[in-house]
N, C-alpha and C. Protein backbone atom coordinates (compact mmCIF):
# COMPACT_ATOMS: atom_id res chain seq x y z
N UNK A 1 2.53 12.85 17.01
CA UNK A 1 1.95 11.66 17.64
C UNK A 1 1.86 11.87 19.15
N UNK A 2 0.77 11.85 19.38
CA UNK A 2 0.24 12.15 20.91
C UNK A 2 0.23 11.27 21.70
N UNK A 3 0.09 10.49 21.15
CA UNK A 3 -0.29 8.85 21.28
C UNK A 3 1.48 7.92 22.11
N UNK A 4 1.24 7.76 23.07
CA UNK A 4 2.80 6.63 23.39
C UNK A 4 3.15 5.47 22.97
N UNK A 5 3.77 5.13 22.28
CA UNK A 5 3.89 3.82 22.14
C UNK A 5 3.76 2.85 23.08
N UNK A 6 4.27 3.04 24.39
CA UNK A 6 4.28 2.01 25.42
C UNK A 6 3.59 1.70 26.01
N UNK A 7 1.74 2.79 25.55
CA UNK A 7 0.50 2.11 25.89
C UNK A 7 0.01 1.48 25.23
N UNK A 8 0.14 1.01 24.14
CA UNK A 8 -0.41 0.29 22.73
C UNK A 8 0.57 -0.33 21.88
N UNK A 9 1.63 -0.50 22.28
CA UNK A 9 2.46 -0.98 21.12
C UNK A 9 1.47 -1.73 20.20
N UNK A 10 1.02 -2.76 20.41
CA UNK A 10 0.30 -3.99 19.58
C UNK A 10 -0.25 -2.88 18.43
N UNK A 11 -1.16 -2.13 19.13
CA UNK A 11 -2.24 -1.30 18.13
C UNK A 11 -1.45 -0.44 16.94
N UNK A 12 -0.34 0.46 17.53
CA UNK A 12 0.36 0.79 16.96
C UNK A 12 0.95 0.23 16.14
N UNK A 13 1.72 -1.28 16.08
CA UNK A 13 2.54 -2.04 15.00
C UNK A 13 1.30 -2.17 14.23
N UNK A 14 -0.10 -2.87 14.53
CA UNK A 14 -1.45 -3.40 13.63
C UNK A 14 -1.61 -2.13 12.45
N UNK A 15 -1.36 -0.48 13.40
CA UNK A 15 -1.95 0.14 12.23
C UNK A 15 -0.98 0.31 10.97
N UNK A 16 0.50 0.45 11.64
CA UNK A 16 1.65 0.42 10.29
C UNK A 16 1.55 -0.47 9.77
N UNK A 17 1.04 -1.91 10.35
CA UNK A 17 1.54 -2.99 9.17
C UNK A 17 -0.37 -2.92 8.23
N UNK A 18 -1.13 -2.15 8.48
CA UNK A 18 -2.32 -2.09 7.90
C UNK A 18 -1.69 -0.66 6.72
N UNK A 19 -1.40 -0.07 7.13
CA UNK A 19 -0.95 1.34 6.54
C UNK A 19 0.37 -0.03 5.47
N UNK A 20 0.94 -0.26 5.68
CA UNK A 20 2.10 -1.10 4.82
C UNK A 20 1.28 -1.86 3.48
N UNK A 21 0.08 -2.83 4.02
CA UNK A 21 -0.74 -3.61 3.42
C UNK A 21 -1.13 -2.75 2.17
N UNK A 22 -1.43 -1.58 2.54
CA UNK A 22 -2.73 -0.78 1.71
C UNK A 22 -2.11 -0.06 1.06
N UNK A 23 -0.89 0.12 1.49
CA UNK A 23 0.21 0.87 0.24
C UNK A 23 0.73 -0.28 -1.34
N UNK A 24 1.23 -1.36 -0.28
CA UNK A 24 1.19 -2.73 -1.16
C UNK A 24 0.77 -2.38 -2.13
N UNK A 25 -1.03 -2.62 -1.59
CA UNK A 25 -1.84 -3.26 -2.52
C UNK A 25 -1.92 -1.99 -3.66
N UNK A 26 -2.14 -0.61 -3.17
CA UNK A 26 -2.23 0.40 -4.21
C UNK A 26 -0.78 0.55 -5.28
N UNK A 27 0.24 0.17 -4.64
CA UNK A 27 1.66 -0.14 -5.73
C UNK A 27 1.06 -1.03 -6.63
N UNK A 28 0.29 -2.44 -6.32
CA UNK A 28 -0.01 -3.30 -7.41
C UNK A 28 -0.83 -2.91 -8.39
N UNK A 29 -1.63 -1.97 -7.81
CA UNK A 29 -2.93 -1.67 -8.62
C UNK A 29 -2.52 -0.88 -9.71
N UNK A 30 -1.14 0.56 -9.47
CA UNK A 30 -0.26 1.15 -10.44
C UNK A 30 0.28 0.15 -11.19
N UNK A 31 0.67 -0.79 -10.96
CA UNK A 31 1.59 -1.35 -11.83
C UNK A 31 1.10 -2.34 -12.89
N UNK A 32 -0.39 -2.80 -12.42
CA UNK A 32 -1.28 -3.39 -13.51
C UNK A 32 -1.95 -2.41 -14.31
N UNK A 33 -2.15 -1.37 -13.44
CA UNK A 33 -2.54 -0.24 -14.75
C UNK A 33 -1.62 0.26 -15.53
N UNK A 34 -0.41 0.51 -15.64
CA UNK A 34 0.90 0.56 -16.52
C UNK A 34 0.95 -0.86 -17.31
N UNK A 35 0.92 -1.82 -16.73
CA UNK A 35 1.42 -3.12 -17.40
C UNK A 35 0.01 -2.70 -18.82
N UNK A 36 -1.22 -2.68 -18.20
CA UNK A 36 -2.28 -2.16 -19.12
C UNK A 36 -2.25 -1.45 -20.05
N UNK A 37 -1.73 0.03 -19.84
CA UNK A 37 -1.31 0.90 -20.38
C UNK A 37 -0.19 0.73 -21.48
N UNK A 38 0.60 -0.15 -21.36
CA UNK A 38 1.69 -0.66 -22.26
C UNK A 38 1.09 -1.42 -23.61
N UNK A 39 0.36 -2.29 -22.91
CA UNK A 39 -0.45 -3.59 -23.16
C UNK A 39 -1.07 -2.59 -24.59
N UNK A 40 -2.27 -2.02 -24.19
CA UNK A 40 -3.08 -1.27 -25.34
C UNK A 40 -1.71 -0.60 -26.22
N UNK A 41 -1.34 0.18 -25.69
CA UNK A 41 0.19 1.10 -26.45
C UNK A 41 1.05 -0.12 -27.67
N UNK A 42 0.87 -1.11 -27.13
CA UNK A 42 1.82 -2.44 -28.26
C UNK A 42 0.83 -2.59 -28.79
N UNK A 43 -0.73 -2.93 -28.97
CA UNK A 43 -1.49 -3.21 -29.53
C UNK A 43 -1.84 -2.47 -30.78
N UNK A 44 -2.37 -0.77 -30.00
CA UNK A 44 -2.51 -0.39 -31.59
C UNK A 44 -1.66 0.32 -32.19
């Protein structure tokens, strides 16, 4: 990281908590495709 924190803090916290968001959301997306994956697996 080339980059200082103490010229951007703001930008810097915006992109981890964007980088945090988008991890989130891709954990949820695994876990409805498993819940899915189960789902069909009990079915047939």
């Amino acid at each position: 990281m080339s980059l200082s924190p103490k010229k951007c803090p703001r930008r810097v916290k915006n992109d981890f908590l964007g980088l945090k968001d988008s991890f989130s959301t891709v954990k949820s997306d695994f876990l409805g495709l498993e819940r899915d994956f189960q789902g069909r697996e009990t079915i047939s």
